[in-house]
C-alpha atoms as a PDB file:
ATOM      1  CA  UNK A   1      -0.424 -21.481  16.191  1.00  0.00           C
ATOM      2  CA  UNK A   2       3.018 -20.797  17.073  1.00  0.00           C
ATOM      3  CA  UNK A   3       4.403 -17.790  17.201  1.00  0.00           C
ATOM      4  CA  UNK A   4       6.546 -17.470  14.942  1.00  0.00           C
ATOM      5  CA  UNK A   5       4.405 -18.979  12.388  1.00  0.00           C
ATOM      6  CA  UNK A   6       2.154 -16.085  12.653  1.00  0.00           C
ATOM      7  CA  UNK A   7       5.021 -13.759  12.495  1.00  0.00           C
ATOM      8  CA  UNK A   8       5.597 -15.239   9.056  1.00  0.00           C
ATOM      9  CA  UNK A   9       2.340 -15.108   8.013  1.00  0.00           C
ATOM     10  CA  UNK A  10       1.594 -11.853   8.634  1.00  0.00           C
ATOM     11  CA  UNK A  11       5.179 -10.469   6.924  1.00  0.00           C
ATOM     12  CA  UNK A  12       4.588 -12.633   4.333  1.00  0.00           C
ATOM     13  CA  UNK A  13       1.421 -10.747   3.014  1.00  0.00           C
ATOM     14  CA  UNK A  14       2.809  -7.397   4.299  1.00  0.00           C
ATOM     15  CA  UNK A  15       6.304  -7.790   1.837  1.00  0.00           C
ATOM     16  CA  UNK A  16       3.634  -8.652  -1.266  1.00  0.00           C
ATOM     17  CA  UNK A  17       1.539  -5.926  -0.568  1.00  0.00           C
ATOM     18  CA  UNK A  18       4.242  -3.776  -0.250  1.00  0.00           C
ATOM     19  CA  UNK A  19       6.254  -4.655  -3.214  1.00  0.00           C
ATOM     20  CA  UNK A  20       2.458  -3.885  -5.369  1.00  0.00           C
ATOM     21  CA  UNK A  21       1.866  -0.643  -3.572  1.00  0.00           C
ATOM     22  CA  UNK A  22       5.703   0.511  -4.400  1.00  0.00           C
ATOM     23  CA  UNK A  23       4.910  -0.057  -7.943  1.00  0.00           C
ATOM     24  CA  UNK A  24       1.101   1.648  -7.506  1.00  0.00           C
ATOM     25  CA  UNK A  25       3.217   4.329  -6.037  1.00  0.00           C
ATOM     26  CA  UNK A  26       5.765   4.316  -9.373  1.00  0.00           C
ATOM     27  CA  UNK A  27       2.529   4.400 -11.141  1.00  0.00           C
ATOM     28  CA  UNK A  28       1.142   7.663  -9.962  1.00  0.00           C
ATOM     29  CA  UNK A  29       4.568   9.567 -10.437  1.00  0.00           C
ATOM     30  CA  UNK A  30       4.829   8.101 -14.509  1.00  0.00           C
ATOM     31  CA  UNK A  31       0.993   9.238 -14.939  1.00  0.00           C
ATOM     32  CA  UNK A  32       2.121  12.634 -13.080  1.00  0.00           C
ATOM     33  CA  UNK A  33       4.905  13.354 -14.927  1.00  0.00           C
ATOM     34  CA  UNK A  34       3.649  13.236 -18.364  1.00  0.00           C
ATOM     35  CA  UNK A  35       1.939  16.712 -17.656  1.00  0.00           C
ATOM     36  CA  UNK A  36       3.658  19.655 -19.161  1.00  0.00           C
ATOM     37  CA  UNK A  37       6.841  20.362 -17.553  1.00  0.00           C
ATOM     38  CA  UNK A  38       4.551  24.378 -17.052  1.00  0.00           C
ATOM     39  CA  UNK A  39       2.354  22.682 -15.368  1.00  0.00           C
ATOM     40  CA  UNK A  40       3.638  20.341 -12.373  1.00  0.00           C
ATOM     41  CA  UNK A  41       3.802  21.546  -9.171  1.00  0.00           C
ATOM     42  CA  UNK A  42       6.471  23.101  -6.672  1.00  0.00           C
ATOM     43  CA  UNK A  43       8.412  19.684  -6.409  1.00  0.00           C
ATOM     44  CA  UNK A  44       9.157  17.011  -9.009  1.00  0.00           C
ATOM     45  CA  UNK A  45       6.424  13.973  -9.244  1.00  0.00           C
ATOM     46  CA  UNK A  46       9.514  11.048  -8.706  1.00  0.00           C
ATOM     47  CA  UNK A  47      10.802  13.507  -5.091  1.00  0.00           C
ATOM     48  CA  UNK A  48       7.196  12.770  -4.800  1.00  0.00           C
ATOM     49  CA  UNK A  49       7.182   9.513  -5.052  1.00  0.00           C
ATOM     50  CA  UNK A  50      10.135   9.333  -2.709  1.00  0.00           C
ATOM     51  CA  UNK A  51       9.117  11.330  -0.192  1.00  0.00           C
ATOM     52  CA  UNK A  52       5.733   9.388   0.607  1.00  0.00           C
ATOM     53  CA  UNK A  53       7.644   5.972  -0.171  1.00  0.00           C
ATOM     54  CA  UNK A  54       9.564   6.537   3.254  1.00  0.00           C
ATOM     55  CA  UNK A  55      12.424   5.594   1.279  1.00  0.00           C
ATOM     56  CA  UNK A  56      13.903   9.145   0.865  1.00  0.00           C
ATOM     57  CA  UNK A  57      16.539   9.057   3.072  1.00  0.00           C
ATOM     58  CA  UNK A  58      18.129   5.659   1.730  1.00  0.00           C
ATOM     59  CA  UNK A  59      18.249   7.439  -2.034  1.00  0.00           C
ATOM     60  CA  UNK A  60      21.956   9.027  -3.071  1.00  0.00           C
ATOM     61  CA  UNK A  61      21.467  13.174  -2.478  1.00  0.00           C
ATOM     62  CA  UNK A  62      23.885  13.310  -5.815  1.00  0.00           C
ATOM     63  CA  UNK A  63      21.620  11.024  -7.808  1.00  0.00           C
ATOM     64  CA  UNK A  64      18.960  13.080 -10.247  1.00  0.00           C
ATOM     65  CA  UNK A  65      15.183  12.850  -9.580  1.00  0.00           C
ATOM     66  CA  UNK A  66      14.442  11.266 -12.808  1.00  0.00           C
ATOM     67  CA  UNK A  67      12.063   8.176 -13.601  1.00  0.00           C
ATOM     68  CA  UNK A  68      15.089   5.873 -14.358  1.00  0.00           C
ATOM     69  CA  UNK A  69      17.545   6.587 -11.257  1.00  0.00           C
ATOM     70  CA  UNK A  70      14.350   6.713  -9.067  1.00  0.00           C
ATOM     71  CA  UNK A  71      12.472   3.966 -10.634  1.00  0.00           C
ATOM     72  CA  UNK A  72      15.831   1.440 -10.312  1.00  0.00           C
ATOM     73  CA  UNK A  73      15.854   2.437  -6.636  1.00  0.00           C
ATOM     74  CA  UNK A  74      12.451   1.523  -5.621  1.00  0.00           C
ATOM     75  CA  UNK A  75      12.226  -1.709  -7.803  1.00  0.00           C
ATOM     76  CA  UNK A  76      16.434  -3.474  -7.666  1.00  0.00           C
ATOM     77  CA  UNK A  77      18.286  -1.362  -5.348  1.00  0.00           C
ATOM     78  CA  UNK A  78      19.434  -4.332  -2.377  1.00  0.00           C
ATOM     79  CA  UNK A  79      20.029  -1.455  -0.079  1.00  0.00           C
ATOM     80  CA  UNK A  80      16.370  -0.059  -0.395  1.00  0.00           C
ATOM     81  CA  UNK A  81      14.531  -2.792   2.231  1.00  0.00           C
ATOM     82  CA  UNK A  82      10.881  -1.825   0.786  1.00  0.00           C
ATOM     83  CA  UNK A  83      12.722  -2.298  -3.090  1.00  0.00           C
ATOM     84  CA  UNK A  84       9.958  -4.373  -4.896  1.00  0.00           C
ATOM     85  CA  UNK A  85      12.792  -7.227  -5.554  1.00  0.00           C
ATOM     86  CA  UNK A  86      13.371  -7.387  -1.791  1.00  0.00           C
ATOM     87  CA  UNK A  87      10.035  -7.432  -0.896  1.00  0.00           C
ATOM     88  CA  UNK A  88       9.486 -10.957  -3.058  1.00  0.00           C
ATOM     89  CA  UNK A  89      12.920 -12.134  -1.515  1.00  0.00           C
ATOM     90  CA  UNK A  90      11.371 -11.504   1.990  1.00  0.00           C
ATOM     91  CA  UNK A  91       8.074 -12.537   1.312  1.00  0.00           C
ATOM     92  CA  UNK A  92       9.749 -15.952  -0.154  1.00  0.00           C
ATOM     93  CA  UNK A  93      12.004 -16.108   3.041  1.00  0.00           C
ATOM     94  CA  UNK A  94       8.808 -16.614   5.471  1.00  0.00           C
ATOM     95  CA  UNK A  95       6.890 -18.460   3.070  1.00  0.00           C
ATOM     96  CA  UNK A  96      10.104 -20.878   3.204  1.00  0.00           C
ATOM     97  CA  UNK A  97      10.210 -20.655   6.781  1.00  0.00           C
ATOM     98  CA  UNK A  98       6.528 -22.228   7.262  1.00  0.00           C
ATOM     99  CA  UNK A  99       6.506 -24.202   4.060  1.00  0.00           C
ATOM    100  CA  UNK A 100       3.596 -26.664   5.775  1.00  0.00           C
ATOM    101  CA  UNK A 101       1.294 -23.313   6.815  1.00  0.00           C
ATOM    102  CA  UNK A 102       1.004 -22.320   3.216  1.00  0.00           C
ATOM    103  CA  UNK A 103      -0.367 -23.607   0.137  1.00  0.00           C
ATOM    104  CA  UNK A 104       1.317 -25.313  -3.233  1.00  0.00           C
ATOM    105  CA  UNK A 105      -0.744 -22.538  -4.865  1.00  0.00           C
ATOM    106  CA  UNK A 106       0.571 -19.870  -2.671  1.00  0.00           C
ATOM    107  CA  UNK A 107       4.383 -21.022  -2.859  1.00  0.00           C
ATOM    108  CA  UNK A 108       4.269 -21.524  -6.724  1.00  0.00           C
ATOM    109  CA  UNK A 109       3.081 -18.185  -7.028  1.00  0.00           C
ATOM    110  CA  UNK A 110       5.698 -16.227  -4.766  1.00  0.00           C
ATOM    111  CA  UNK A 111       8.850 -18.344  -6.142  1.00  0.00           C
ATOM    112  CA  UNK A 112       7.581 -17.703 -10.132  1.00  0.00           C
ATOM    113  CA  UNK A 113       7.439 -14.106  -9.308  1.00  0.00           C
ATOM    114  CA  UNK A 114      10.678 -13.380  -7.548  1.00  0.00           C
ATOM    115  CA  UNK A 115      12.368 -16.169 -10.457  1.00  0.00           C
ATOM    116  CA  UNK A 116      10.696 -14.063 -13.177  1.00  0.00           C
ATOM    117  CA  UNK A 117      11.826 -10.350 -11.239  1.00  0.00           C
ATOM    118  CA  UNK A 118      15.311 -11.704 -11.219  1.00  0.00           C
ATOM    119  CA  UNK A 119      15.932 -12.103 -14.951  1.00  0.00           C
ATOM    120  CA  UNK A 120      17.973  -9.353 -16.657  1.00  0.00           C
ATOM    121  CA  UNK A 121      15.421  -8.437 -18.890  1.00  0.00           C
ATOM    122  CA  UNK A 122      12.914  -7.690 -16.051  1.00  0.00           C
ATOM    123  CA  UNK A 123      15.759  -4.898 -15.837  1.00  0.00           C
ATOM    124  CA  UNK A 124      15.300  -3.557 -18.921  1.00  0.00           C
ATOM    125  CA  UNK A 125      11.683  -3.826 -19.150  1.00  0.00           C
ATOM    126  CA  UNK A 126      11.710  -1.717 -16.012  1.00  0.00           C
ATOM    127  CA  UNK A 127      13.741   0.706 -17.668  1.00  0.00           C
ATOM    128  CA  UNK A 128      12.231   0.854 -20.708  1.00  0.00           C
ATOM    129  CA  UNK A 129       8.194   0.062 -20.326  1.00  0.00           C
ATOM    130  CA  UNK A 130       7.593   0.682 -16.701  1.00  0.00           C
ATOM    131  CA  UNK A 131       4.501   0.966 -17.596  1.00  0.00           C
ATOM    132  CA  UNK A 132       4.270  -2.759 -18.396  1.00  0.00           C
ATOM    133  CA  UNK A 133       6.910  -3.590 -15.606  1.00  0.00           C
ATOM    134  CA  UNK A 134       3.954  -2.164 -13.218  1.00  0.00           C
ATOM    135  CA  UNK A 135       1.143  -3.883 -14.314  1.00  0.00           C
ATOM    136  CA  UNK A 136       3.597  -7.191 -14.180  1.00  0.00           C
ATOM    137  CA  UNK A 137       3.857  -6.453 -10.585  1.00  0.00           C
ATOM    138  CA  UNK A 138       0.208  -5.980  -9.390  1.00  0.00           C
ATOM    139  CA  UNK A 139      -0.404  -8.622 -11.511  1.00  0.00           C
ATOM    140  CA  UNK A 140       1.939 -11.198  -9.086  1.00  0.00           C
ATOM    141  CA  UNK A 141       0.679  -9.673  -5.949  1.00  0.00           C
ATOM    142  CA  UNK A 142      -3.011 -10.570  -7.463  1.00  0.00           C
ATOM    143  CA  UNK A 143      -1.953 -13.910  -8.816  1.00  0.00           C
ATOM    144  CA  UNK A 144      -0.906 -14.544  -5.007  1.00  0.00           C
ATOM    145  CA  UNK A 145      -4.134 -13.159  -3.173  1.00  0.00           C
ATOM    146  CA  UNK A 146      -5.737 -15.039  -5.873  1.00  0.00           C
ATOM    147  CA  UNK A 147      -4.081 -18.419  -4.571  1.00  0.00           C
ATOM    148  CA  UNK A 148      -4.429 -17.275  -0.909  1.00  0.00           C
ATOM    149  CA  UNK A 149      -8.381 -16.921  -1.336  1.00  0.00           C
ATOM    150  CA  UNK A 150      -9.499 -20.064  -3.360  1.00  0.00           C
ATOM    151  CA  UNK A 151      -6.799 -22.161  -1.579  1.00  0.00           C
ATOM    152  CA  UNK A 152      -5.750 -21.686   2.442  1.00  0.00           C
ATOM    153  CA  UNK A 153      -8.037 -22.760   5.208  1.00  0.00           C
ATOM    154  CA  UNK A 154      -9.867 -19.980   7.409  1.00  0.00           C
ATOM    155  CA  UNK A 155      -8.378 -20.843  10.376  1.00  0.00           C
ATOM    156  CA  UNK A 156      -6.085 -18.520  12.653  1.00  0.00           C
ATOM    157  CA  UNK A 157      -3.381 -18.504   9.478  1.00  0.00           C
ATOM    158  CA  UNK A 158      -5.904 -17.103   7.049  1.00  0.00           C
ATOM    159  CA  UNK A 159      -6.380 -14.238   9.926  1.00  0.00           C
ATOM    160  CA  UNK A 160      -2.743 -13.262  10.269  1.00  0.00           C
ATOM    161  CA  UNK A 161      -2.830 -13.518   6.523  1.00  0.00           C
ATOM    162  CA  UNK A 162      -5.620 -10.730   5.886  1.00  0.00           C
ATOM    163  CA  UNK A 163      -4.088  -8.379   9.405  1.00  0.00           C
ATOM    164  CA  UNK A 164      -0.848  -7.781   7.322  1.00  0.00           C
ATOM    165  CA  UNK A 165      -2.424  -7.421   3.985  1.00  0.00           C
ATOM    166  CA  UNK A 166      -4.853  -4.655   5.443  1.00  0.00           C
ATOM    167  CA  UNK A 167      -2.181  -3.095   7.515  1.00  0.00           C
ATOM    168  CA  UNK A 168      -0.129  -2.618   4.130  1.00  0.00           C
ATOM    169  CA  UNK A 169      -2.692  -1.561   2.299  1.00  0.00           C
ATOM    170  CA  UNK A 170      -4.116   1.183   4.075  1.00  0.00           C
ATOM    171  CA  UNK A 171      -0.620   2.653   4.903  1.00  0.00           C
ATOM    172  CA  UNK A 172      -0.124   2.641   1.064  1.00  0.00           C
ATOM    173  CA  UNK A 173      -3.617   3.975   0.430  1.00  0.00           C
ATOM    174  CA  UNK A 174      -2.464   7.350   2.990  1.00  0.00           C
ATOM    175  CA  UNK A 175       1.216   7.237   0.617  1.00  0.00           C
ATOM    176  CA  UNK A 176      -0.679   7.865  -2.389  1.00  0.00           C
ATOM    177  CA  UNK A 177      -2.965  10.348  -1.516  1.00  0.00           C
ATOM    178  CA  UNK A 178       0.337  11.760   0.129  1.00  0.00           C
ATOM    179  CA  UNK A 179       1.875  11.895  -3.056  1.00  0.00           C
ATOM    180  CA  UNK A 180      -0.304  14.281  -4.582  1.00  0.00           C
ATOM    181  CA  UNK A 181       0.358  16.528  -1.277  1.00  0.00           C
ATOM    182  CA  UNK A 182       3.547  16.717  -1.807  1.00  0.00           C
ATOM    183  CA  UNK A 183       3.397  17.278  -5.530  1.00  0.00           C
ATOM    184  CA  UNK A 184       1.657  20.378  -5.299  1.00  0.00           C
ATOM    185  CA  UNK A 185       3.438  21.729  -1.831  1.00  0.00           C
ATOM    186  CA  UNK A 186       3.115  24.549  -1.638  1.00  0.00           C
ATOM    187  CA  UNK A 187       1.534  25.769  -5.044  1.00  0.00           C
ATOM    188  CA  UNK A 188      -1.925  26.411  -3.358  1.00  0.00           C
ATOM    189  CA  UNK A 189      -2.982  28.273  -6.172  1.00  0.00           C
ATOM    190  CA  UNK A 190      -3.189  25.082  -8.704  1.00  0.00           C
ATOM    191  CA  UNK A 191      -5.621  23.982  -6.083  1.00  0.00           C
ATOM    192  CA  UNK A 192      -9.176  23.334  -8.047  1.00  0.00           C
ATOM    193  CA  UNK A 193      -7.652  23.783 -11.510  1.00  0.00           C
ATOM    194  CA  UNK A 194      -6.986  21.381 -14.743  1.00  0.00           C
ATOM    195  CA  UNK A 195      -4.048  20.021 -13.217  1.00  0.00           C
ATOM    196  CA  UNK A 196      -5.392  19.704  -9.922  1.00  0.00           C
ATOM    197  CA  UNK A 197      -8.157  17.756 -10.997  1.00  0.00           C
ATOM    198  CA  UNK A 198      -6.365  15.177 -13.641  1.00  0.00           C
ATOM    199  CA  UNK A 199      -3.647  14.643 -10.519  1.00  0.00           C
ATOM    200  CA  UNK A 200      -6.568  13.867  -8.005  1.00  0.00           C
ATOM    201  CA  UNK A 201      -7.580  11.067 -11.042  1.00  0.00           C
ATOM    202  CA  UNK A 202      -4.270   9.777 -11.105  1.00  0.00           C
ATOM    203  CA  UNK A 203      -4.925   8.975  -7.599  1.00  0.00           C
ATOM    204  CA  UNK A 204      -7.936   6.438  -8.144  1.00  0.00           C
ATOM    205  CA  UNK A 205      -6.012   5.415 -11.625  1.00  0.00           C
ATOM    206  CA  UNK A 206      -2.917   4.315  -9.157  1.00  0.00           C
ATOM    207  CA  UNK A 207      -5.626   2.406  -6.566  1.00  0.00           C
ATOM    208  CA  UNK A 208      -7.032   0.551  -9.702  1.00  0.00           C
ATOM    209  CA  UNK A 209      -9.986   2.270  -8.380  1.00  0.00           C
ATOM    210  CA  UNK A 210     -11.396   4.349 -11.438  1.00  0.00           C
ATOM    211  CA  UNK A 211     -14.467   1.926 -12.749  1.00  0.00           C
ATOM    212  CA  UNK A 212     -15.314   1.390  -9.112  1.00  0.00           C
ATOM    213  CA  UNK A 213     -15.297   5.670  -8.230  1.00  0.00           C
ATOM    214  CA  UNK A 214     -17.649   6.021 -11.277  1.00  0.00           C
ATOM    215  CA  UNK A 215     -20.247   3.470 -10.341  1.00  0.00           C
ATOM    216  CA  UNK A 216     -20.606   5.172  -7.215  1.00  0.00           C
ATOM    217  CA  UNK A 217     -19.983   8.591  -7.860  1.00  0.00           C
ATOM    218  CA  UNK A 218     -20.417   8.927 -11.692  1.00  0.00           C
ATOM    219  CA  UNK A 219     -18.500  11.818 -13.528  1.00  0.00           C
ATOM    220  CA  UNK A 220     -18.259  14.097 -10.120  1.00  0.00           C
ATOM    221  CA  UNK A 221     -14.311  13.710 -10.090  1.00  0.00           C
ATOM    222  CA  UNK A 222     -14.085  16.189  -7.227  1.00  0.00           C
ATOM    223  CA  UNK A 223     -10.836  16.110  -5.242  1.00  0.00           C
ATOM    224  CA  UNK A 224     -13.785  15.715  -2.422  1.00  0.00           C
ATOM    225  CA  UNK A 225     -15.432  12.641  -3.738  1.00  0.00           C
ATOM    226  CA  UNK A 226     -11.932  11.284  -4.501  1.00  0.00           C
ATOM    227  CA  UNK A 227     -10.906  11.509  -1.095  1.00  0.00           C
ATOM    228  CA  UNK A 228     -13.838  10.414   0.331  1.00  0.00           C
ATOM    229  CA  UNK A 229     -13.610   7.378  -1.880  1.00  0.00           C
ATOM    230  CA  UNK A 230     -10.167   6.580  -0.446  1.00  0.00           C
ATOM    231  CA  UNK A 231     -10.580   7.477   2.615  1.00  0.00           C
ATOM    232  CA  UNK A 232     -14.423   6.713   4.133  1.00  0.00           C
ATOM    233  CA  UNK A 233     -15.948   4.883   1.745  1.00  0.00           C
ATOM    234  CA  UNK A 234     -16.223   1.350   3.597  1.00  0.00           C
ATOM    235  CA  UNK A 235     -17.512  -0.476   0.228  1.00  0.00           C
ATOM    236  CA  UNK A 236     -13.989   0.678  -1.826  1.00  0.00           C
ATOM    237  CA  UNK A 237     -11.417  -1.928  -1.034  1.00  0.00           C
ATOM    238  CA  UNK A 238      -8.770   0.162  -0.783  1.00  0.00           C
ATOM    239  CA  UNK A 239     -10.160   2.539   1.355  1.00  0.00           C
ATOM    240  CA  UNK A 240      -8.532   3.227   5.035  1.00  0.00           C
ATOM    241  CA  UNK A 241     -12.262   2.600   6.491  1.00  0.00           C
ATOM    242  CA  UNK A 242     -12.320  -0.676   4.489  1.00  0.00           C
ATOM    243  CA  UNK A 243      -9.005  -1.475   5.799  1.00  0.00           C
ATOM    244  CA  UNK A 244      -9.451  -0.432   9.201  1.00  0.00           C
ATOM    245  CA  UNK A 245     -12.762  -2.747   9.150  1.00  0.00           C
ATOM    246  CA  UNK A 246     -11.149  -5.528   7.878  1.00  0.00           C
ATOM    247  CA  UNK A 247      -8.670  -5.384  10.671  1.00  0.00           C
ATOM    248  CA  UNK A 248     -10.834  -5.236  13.653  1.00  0.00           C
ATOM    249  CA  UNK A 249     -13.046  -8.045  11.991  1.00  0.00           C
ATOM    250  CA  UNK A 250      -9.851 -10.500  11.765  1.00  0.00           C
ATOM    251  CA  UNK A 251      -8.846  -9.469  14.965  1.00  0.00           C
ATOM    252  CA  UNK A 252     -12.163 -10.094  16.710  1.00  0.00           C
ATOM    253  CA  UNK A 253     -12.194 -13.825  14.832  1.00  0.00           C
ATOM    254  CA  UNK A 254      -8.405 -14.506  16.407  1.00  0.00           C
ATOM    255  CA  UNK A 255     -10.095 -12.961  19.995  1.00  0.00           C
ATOM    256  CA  UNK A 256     -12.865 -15.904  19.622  1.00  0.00           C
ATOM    257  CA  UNK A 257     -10.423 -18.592  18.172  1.00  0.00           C
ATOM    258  CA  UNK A 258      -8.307 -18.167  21.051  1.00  0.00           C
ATOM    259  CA  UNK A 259     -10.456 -17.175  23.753  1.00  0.00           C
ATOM    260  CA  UNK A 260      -8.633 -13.953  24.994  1.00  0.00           C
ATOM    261  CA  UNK A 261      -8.242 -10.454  24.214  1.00  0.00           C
ATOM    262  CA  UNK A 262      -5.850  -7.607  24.011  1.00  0.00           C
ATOM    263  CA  UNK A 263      -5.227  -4.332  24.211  1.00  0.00           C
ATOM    264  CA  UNK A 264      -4.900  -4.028  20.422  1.00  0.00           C
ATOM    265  CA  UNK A 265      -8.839  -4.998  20.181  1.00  0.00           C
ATOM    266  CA  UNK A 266      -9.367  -1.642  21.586  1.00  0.00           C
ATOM    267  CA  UNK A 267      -7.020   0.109  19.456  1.00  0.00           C
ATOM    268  CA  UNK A 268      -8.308  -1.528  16.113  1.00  0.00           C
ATOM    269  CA  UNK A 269     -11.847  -0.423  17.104  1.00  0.00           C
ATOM    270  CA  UNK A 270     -10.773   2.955  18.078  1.00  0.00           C
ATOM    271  CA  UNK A 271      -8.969   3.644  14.531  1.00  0.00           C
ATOM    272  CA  UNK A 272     -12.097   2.714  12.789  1.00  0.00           C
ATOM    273  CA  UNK A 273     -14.241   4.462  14.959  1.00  0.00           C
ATOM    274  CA  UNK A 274     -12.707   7.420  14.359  1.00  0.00           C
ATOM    275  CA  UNK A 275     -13.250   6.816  10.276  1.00  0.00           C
ATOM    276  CA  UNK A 276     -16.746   6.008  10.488  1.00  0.00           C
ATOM    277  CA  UNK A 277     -17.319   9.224  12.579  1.00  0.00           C
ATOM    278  CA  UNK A 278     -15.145  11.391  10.205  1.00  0.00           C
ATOM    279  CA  UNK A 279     -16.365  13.863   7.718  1.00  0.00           C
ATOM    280  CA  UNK A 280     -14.560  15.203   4.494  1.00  0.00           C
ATOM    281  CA  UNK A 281     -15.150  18.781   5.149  1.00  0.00           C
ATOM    282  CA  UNK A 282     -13.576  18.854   8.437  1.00  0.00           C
ATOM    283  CA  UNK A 283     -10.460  16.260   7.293  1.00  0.00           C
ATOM    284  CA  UNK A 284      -9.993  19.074   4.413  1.00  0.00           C
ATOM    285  CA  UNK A 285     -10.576  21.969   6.864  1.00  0.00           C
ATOM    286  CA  UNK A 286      -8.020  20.527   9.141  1.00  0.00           C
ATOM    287  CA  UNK A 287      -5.427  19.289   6.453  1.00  0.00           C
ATOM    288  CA  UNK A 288      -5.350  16.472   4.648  1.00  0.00           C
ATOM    289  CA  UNK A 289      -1.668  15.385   5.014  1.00  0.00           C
ATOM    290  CA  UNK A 290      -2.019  15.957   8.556  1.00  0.00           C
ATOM    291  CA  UNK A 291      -4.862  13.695   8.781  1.00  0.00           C
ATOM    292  CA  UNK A 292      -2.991  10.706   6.872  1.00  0.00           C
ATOM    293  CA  UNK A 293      -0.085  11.696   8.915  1.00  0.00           C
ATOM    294  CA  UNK A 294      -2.217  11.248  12.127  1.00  0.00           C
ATOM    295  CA  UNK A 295      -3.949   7.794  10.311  1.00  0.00           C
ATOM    296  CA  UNK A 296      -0.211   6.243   9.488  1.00  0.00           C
ATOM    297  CA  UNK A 297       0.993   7.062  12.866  1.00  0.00           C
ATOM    298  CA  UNK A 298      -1.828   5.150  14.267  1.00  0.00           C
ATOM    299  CA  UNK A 299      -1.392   2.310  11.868  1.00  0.00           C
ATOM    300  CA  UNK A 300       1.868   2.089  12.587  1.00  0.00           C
ATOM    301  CA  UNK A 301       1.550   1.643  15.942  1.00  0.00           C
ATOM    302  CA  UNK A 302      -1.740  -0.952  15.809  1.00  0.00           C
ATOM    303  CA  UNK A 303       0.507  -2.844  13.997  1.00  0.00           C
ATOM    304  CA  UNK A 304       3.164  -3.282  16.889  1.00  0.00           C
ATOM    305  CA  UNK A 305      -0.076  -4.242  18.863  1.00  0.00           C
ATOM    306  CA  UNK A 306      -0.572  -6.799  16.696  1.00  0.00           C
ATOM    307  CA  UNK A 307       2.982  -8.164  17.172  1.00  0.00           C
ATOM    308  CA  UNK A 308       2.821  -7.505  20.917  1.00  0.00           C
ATOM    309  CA  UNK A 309      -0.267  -8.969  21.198  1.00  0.00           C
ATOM    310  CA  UNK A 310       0.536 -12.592  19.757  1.00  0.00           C
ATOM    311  CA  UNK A 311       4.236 -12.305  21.143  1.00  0.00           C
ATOM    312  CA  UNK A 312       6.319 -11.975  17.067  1.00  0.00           C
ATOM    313  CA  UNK A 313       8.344  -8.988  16.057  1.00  0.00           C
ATOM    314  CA  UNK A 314       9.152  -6.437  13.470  1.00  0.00           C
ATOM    315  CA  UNK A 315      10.992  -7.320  10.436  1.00  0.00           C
END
């Protein structure tokens, strides 16, 4: 496969996967945010949501922290490059680029989406049910998977495919559980209390993980269990150690497809290595944020690997 076919590939899921973890992010600060005003944290839920969006530093300093100004920034604002509408316009940009490596299915679903997000009244459903204006948007990024999986060929593609979806997701699975970091910084004393414990549920409510944390765990909605779920579990797809798996399997199928490996082999099994040999008592006693921090860092840097490794850049 050329080059910069797989460059394309792998953006392309990495923009959709974005643009649904934005509005998963969106989702947590709304759920957050209906709590009493008495009882939220040191820092408002939406400077929340900013600050482990990575976007911070492209918001106006004069413009309030409120769900409107914040919410139009993350989902329309052209200057924003993770915005959710310019996620679909760059995930439609390498899908056009390699119209032949993708499916009808696939294509049909990116182009209806960004069509759809560009009506005005996606504007004003966004500003008046984002509730409904986030569920439209992990609905498109499933209608696409959904297209991807009963549709594409496994070949190399397929692989490049899954690599940027799983990078994506496990970055955005560390932003969430960042976000309720930085909602309680540094109130340690809410720590373990009502509002501690209905944030921590947000969490798996954001992940669309709740009916999946009670089969395994039941009613124990323990910030530990919660964690553990998002972080170790390797049967939770959303997890970093499902993520991190899901990498070094894809990778090890392009090693055998073409013969040769890299350096970013290594890497990948190294990052999941060090999840399957983590515990939750010592990523708690050490710090949670700085473990994600640590985890991001690392993901961050696998996925230059990746680009390094099969010779396409950053976007």
């Amino acid at each position: 496969m050329l080059s910069r076919t797989a460059e394309n590939l792998f953006w392309l899921s990495r923009y959709v996967e974005r643009a649904e973890n934005m509005a998963r992010l969106m989702e947590m600060g709304y759920r957050m945010a209906l709590m009493p005003a008495a009882a939220s944290g040191n820092r408002s839920e939406w400077e929340s949501v900013l600050s482990a969006s990575g976007c911070a530093a492209g918001y106006d300093p004069d413009a309030p922290l409120r769900q409107e100004e914040v919410a139009n920034f993350l989902i329309f604002n052209r200057d924003n490059h993770s915005s959710i509408i310019n996620c679909f316009e760059y995930a439609r940009a390498n899908a056009r680029a390699m119209r032949t490596a993708i499916t009808a299915e696939m294509w049909e679903a990116l182009n209806n989406a960004l069509m759809e997000l560009r009506r005005p009244s996606m504007h004003n459903l966004a500003k008046n049910e984002l509730p409904e204006f986030i569920d439209w948007v992990k609905k498109q990024g499933a209608l696409f998977r959904g297209a991807t999986d009963s549709t594409i060929l496994r070949n190399d593609g397929y692989d490049f495919i899954r690599l940027g979806t799983f990078i994506e997701r496990a970055d955005n699975t560390a932003r969430l559980l960042d976000v309720k970091y930085y909602v309680l910084l540094p109130e340690t004393s809410m720590v373990g209390d009502g509002v501690d414990n209905y944030q921590w549920t947000t969490v798996l409510r954001a992940a669309s993980s709740l009916r999946a944390f009670h089969w395994v765990y039941r009613d124990d909605y323990s910030p530990h269990r919660i964690a553990h779920f998002l972080i170790l579990n390797p049967f939770s797809p959303r997890s970093l150690a499902h993520c991190s798996e899901q990498i070094t399997q894809h990778l090890e199928r392009l090693a055998r497809h073409y013969g040769q490996r890299h350096s970013v082999h290594r890497q990948a099994v190294e990052m999941y290595s060090l999840l399957t040999q983590s515990d939750m008592d010592e990523i708690f006693s050490g710090g949670l944020h700085e473990f994600l921090t640590d985890f991001q860092g690392r993901n961050r840097i696998l996925s230059l690997a990746i680009a390094d490794a099969y010779h396409f850049g950053g976007q």
